[in-house]
N, C-alpha and C. Protein backbone atom coordinates (compact mmCIF):
# COMPACT_ATOMS: atom_id res chain seq x y z
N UNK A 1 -0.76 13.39 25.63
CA UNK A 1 -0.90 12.77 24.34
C UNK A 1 0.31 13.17 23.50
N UNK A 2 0.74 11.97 23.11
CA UNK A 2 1.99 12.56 21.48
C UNK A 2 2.00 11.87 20.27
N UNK A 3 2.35 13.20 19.53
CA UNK A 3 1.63 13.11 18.31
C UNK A 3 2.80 13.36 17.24
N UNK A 4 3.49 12.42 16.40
CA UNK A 4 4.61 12.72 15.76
C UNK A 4 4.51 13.30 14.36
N UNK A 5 4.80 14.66 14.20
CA UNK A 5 5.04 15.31 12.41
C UNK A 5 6.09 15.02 11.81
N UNK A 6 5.92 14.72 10.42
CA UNK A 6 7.05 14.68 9.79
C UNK A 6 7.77 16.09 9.67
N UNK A 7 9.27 16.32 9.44
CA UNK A 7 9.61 17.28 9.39
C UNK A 7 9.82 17.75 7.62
N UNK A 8 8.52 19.01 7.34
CA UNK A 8 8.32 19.19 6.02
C UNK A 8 10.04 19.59 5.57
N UNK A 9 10.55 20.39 6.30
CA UNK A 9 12.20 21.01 5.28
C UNK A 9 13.31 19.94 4.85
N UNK A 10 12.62 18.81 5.59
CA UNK A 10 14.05 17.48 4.97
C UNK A 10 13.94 17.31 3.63
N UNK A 11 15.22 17.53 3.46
CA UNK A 11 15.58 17.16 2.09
C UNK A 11 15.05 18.36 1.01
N UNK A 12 15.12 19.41 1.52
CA UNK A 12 14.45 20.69 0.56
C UNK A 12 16.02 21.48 0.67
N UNK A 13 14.93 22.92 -0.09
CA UNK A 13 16.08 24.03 0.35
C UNK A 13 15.83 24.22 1.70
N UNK A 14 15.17 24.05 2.49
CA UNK A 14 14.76 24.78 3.91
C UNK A 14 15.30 23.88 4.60
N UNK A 15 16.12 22.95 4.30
CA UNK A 15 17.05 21.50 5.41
C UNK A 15 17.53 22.17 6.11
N UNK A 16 17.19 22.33 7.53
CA UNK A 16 18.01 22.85 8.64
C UNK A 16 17.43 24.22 9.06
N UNK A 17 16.19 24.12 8.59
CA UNK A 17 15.47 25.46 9.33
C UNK A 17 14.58 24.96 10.35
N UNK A 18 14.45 25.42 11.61
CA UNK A 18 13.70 24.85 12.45
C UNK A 18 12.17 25.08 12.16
N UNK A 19 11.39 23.64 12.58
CA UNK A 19 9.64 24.02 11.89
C UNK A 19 8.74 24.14 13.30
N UNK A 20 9.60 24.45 14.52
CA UNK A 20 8.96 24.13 15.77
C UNK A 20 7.95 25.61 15.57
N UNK A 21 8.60 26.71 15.37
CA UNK A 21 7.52 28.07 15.53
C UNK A 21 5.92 27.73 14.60
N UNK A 22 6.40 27.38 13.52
CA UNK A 22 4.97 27.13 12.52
C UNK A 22 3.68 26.25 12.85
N UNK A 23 4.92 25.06 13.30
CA UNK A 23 3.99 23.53 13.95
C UNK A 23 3.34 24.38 15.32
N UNK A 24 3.63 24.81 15.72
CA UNK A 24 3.35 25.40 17.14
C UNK A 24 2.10 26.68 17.15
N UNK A 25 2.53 27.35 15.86
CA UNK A 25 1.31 28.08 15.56
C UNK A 25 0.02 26.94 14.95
N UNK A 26 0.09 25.96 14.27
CA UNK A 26 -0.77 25.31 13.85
C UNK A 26 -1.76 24.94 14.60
N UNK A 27 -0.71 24.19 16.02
CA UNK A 27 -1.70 23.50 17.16
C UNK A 27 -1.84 24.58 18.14
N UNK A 28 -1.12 25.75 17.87
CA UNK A 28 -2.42 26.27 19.27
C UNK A 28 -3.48 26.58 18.93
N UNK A 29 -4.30 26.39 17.69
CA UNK A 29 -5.81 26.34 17.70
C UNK A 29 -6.34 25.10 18.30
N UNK A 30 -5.69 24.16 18.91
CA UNK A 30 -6.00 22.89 19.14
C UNK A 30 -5.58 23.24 20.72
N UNK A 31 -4.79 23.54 20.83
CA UNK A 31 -4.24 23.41 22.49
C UNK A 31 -3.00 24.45 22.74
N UNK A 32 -3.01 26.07 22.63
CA UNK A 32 -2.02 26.91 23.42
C UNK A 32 -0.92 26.35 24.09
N UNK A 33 -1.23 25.47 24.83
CA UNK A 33 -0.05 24.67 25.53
C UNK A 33 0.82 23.68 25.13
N UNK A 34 1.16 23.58 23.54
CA UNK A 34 1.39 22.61 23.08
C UNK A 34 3.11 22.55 23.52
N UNK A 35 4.10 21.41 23.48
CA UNK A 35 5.32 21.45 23.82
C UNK A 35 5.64 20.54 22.09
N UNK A 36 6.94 21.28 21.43
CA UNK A 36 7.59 20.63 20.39
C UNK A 36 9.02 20.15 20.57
N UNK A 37 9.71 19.21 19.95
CA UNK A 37 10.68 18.26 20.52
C UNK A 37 10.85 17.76 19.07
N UNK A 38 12.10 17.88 18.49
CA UNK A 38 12.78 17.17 17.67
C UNK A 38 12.88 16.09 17.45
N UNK A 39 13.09 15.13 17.02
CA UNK A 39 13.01 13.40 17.07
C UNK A 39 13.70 13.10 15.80
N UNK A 40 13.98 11.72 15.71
CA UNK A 40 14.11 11.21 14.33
C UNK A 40 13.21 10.02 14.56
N UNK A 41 12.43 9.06 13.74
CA UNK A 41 11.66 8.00 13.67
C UNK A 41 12.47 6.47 12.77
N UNK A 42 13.46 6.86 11.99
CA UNK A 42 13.89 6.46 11.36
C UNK A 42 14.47 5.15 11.72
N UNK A 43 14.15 3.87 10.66
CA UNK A 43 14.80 2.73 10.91
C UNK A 43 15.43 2.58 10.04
N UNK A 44 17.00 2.41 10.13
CA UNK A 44 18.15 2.22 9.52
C UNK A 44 18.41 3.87 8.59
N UNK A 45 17.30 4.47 8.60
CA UNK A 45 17.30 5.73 7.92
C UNK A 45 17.21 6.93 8.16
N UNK A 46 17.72 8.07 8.09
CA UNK A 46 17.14 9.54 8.50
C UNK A 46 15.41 9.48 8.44
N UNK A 47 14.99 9.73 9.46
CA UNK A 47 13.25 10.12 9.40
C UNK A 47 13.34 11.31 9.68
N UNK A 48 13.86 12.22 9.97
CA UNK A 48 13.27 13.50 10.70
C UNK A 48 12.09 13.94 11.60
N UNK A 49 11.73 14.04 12.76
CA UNK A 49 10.55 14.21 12.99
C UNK A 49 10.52 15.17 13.88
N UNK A 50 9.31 15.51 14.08
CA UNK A 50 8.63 16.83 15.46
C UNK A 50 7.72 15.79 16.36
N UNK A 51 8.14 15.62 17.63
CA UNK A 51 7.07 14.91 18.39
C UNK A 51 6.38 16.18 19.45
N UNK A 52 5.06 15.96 18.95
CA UNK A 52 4.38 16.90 19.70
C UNK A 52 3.87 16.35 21.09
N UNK A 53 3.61 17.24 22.07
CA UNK A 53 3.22 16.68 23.64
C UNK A 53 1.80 17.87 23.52
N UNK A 54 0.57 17.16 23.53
CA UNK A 54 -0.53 17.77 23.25
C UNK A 54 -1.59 17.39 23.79
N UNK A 55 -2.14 18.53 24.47
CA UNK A 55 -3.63 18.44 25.35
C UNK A 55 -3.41 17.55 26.69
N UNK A 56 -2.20 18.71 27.36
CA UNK A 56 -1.47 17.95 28.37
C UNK A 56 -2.10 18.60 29.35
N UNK A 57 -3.51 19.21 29.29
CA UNK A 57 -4.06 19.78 30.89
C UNK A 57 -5.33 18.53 30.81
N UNK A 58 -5.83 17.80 29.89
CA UNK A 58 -6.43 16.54 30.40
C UNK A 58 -6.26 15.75 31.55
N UNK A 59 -6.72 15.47 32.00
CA UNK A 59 -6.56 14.22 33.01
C UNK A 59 -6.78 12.78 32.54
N UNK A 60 -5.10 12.71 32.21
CA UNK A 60 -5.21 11.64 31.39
C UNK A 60 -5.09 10.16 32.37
N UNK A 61 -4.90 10.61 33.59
CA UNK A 61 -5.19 9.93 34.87
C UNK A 61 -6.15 8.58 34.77
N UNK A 62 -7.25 8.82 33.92
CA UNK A 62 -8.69 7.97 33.98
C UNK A 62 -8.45 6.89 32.95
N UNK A 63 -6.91 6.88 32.45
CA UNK A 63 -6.58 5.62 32.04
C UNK A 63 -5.77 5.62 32.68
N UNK A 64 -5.95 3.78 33.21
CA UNK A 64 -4.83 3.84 34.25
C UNK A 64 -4.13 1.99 33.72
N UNK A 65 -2.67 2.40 33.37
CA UNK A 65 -1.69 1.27 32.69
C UNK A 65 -1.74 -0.23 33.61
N UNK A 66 -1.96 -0.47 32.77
CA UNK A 66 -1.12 -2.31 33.74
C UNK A 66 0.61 -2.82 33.52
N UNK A 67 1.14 -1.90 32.14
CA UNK A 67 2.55 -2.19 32.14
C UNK A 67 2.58 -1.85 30.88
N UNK A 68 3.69 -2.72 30.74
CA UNK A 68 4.59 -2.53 28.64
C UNK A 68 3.35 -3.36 28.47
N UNK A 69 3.32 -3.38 27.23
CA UNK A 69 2.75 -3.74 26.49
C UNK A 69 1.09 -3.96 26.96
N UNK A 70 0.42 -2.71 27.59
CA UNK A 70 -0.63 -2.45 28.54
C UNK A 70 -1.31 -2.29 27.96
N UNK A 71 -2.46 -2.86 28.73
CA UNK A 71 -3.97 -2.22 28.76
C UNK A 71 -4.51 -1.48 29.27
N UNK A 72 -5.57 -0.50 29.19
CA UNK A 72 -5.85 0.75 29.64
C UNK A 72 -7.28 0.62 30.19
N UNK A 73 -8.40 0.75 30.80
CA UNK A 73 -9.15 0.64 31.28
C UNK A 73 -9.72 2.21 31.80
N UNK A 74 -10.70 2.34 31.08
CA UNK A 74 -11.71 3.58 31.33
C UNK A 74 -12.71 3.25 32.01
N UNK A 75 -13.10 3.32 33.25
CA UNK A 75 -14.32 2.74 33.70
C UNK A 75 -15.34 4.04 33.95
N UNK A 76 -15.82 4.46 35.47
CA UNK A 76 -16.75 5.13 35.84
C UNK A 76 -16.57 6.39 35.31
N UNK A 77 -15.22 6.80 35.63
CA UNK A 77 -14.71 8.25 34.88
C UNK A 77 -15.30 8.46 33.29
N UNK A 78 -15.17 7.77 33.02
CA UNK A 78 -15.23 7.72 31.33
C UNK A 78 -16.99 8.19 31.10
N UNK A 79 -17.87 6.98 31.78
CA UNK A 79 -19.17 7.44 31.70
C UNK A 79 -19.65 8.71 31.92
N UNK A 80 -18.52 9.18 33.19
CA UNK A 80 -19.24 10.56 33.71
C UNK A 80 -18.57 11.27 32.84
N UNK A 81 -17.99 11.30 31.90
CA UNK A 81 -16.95 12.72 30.96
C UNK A 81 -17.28 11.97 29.48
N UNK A 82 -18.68 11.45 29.28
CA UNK A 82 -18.82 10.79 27.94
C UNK A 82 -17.95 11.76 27.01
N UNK A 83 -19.36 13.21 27.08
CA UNK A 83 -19.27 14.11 25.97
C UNK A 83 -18.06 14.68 25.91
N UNK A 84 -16.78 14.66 27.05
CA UNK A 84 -15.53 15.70 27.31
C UNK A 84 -14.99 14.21 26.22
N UNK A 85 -15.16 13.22 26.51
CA UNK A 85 -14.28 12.15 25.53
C UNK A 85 -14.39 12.42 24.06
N UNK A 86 -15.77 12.23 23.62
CA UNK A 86 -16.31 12.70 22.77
C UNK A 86 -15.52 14.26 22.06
N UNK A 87 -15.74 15.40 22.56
CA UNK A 87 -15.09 16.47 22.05
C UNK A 87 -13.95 16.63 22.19
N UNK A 88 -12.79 15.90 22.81
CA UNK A 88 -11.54 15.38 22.36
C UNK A 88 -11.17 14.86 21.53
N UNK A 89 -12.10 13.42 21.03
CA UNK A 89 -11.65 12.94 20.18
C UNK A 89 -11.97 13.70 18.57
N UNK A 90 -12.97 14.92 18.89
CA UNK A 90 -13.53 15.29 18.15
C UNK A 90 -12.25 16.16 17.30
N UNK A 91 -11.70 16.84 18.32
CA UNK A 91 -10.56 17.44 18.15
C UNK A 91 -9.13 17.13 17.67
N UNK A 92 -8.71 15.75 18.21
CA UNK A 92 -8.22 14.66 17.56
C UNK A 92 -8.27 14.53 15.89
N UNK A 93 -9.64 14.15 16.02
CA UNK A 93 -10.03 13.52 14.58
C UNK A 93 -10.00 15.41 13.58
N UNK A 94 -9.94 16.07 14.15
CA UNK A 94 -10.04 17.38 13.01
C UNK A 94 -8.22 17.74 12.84
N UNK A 95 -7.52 17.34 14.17
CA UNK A 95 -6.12 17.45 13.74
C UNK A 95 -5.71 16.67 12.96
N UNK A 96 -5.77 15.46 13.21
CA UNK A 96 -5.11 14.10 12.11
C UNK A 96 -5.96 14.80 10.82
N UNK A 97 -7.56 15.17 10.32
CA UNK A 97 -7.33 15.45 9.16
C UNK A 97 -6.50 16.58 8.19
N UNK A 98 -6.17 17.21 9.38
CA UNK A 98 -6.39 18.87 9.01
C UNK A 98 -4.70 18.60 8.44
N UNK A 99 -3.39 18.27 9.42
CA UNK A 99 -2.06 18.37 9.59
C UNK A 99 -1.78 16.79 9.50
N UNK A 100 -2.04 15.65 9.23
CA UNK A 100 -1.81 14.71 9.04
C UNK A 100 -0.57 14.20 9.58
N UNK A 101 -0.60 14.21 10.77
CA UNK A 101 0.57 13.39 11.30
C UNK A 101 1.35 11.99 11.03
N UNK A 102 2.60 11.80 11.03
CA UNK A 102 2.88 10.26 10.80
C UNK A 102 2.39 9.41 12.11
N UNK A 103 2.67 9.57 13.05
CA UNK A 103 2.30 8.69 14.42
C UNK A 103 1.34 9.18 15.38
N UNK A 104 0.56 8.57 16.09
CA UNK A 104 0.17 8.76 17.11
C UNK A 104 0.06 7.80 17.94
N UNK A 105 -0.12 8.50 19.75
CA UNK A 105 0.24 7.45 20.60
C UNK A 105 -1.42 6.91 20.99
N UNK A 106 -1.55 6.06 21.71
CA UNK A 106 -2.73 4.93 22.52
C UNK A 106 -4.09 5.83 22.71
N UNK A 107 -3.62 7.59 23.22
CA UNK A 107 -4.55 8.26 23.60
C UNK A 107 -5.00 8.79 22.52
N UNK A 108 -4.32 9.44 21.74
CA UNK A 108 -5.43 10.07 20.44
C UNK A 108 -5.87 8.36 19.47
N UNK A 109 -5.69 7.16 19.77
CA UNK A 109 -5.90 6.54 18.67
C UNK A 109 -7.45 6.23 19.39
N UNK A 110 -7.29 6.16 20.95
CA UNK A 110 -8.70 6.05 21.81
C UNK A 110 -9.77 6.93 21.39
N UNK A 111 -9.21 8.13 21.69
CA UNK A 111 -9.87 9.17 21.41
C UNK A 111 -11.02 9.07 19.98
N UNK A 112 -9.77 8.87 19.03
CA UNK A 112 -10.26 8.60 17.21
C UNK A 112 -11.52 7.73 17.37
N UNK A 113 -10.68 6.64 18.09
CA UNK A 113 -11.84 5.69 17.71
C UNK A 113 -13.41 5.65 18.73
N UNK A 114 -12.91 6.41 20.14
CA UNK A 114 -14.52 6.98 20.39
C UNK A 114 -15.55 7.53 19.53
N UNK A 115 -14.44 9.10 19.03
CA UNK A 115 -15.42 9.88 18.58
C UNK A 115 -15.91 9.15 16.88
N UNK A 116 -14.62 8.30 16.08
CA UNK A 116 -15.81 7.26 14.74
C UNK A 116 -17.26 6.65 15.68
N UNK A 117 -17.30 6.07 16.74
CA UNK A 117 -17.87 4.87 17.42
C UNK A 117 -19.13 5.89 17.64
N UNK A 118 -18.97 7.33 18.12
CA UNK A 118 -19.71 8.09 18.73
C UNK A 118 -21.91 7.85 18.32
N UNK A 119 -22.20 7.89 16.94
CA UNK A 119 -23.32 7.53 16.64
C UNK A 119 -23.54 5.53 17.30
N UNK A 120 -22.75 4.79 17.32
CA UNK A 120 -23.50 3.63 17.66
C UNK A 120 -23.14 3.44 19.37
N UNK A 121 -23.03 4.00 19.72
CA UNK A 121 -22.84 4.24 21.44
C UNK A 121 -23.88 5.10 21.76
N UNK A 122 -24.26 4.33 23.28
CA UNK A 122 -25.73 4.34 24.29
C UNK A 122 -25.45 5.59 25.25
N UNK A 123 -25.04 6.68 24.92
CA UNK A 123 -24.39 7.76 26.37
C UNK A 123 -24.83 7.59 27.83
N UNK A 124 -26.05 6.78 27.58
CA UNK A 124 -26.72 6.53 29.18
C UNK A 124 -26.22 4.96 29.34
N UNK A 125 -25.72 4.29 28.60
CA UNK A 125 -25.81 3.04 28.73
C UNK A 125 -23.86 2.96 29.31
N UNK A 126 -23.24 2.02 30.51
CA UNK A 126 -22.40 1.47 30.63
C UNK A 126 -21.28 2.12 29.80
N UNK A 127 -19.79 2.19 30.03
CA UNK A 127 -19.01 2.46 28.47
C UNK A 127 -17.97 1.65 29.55
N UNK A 128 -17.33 0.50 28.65
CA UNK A 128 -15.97 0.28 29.29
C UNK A 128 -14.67 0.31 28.31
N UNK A 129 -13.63 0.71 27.97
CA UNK A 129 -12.92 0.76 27.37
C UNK A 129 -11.50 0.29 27.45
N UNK A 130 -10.72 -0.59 26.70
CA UNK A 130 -9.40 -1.96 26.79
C UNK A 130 -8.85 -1.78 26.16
N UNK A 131 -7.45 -1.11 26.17
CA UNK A 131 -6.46 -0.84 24.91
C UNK A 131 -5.12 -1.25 25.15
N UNK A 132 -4.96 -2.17 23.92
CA UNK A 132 -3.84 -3.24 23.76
C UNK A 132 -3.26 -2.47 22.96
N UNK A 133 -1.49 -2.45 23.38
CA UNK A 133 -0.73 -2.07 22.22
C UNK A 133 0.41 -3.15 22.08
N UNK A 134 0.48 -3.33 20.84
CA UNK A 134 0.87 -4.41 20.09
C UNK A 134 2.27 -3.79 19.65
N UNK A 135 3.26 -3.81 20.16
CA UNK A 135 4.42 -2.93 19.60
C UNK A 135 5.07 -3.57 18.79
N UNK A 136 5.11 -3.06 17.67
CA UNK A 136 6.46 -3.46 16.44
C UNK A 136 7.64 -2.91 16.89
N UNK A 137 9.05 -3.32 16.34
CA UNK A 137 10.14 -3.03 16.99
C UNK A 137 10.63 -1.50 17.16
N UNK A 138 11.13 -1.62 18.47
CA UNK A 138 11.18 -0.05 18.78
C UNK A 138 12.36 0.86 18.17
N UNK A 139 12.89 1.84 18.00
CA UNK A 139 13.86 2.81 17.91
C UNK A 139 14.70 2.42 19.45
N UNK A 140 16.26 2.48 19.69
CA UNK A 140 16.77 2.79 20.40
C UNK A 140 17.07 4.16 20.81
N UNK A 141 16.69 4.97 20.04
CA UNK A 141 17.26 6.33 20.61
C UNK A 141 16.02 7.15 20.98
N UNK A 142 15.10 7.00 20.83
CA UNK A 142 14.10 8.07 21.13
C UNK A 142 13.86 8.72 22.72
N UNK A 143 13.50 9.49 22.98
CA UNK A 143 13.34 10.13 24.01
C UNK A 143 12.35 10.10 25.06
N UNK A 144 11.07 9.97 24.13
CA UNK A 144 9.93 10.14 24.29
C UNK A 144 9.06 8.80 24.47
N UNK A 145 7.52 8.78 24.89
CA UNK A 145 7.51 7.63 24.46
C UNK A 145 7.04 6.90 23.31
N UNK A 146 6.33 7.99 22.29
CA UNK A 146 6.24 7.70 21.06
C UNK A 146 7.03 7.36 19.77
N UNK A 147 8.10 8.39 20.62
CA UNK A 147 9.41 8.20 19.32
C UNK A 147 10.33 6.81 20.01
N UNK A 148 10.49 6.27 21.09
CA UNK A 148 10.57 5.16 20.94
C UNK A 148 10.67 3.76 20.80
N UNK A 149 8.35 4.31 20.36
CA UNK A 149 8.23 2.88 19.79
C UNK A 149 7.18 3.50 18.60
N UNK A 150 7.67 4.05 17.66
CA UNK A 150 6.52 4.91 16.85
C UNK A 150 5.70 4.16 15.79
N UNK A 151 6.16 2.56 15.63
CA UNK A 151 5.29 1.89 14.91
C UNK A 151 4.56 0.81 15.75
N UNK A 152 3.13 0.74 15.97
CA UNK A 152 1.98 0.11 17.05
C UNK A 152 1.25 -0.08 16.26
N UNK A 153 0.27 -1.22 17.20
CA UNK A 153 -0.93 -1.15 16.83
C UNK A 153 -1.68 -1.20 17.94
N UNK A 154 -2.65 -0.27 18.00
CA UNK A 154 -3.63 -0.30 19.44
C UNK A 154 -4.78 -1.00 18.94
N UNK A 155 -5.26 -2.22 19.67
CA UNK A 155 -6.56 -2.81 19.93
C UNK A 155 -7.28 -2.14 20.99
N UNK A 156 -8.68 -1.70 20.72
CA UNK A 156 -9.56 -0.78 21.23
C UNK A 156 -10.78 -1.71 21.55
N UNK A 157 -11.18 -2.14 22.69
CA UNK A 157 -12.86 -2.94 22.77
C UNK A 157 -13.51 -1.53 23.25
N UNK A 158 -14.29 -1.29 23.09
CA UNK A 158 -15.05 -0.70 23.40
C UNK A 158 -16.55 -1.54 23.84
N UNK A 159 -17.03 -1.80 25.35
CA UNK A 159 -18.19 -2.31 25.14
C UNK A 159 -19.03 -1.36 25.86
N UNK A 160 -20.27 -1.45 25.41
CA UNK A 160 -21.75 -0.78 25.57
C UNK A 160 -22.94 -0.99 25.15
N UNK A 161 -23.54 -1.01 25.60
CA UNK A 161 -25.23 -1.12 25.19
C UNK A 161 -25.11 -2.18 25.07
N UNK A 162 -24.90 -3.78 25.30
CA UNK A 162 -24.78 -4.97 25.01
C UNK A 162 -23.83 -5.23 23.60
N UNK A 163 -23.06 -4.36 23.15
CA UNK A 163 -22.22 -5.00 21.95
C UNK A 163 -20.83 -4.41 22.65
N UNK A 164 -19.87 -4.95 21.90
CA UNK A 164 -18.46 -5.10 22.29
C UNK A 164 -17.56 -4.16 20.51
N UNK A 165 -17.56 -3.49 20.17
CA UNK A 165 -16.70 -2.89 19.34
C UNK A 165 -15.47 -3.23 19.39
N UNK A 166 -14.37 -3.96 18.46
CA UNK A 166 -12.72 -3.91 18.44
C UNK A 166 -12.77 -3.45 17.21
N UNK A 167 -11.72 -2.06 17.84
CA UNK A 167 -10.94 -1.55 16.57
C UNK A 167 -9.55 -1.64 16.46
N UNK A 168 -8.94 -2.05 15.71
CA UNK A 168 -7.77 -1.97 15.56
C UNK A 168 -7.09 -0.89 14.57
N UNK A 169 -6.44 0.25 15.39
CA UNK A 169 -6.43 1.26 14.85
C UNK A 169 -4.67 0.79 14.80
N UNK A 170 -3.71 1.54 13.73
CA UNK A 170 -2.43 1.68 13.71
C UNK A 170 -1.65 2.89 13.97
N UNK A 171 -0.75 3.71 14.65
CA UNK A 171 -0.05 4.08 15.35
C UNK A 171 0.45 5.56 14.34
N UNK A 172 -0.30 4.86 12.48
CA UNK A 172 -0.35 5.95 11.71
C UNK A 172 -1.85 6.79 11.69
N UNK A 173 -2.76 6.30 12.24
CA UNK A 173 -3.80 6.81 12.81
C UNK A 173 -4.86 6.15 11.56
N UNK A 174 -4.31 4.60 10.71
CA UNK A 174 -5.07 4.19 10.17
C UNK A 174 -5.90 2.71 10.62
N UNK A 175 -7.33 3.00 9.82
CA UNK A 175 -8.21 1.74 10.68
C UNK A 175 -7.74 0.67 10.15
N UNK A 176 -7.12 -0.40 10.67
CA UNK A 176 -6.54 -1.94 10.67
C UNK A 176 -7.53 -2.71 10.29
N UNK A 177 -8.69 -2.91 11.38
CA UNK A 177 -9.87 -3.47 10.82
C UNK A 177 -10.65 -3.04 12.84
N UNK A 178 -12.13 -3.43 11.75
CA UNK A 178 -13.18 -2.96 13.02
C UNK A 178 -14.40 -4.30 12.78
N UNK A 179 -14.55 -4.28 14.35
CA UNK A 179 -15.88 -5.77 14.18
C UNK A 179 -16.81 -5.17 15.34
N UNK A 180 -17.70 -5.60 15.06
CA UNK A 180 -18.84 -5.44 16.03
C UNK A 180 -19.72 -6.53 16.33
N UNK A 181 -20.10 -6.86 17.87
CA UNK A 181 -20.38 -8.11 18.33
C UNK A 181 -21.53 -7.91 19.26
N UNK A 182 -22.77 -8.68 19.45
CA UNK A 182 -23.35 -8.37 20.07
C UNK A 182 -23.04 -9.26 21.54
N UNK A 183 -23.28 -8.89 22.98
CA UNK A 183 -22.85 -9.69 23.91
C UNK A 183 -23.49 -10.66 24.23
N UNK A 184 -24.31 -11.14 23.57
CA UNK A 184 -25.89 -11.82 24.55
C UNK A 184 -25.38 -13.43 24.24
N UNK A 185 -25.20 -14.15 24.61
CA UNK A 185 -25.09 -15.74 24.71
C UNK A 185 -25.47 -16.44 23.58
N UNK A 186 -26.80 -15.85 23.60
CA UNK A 186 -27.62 -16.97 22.43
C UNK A 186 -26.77 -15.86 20.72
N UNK A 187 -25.82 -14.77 20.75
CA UNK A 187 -25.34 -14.44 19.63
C UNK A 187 -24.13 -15.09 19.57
N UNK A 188 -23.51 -15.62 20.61
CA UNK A 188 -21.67 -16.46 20.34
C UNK A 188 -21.70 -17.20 19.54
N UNK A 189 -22.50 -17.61 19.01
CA UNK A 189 -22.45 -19.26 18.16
C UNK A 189 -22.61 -18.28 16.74
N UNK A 190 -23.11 -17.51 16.33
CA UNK A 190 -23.51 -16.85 15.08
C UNK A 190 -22.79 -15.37 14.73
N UNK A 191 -21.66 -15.32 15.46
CA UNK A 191 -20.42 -14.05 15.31
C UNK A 191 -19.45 -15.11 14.98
């Protein structure tokens, strides 16, 4: 998972002090293993940034890509690791409030939007999960793969229990918009 910080010393007195030791103490309450990496985000402008590489002993395997501009597909795995999804995203959702990142990539926006979804989801019931990313124009220089394309939008279906959830979450880890649909035939005509 990566997760892009702004870099707090731009443009202060502290311009040019490195923030990797601090950021690094922050998230190892989140993940010990965290890796930090310099970046800039910036279009046409200095951005400064820290791209973080986080909660990299997951097996992030159980999404598996179809290409650029991919969809992701959680199937059986997902059912059997509801609650491990669940307390990821849980973790997720306490970092974005806690340290407020500018970007995040496909996996924490999944994550986010499990653990919001978490009360109207069936844990015994089916879970399939479809994530579209919609890329706005990328950075040429980035390294990584968040830095670059650090402005997205991920479309999230989530279906279960007979309804279909799309969220459209943005890449700043804000909700775009969210609908909820029930699947049954005789509801298509009245969604």
């Amino acid at each position: 998972m990566e997760i892009i910080f702004p870099d707090p010393y731009y443009d202060s007195e502290r311009e040019g002090e490195d923030y990797t030791p601090e950021l690094k103490a922050l998230l190892s309450q989140f993940d010990p293993t965290v890796n930090v990496y310099k970046t800039n985000i910036g279009h046409g402008a200095d951005n400064p940034a820290y791209l973080v590489q986080i909660f990299s002993s997951i097996d992030w395997s159980t999404l598996l890509t179809a290409g650029a501009g991919a969809a992701f597909f959680l199937g059986k795995k997902i059912n059997e690791n509801f609650d491990a999804w669940l307390e990821i995203g849980g973790k997720v959702q306490k970092l974005v409030e806690k340290l407020s990142p500018s970007r995040i990539d496909e996996f924490a926006a999944t994550a986010l939007v499990l653990k919001q979804l978490e009360g109207k989801l069936d844990k015994k019931g089916n879970l399939a999960v479809t994530v579209q990313l919609v890329e706005f124009r990328p950075v040429p220089w980035g390294k990584y793969k968040l830095d670059k394309r650090p402005d997205a939008l991920y479309l999230i279906t989530v279906k279960n229990g007979g309804k279909a959830h799309i969220v459209g979450i943005k890449s700043d880890s804000s909700i775009a918009f969210q609908h909820e649909f029930v699947l049954e035939w005789y509801e298509f005509s009245n969604t």
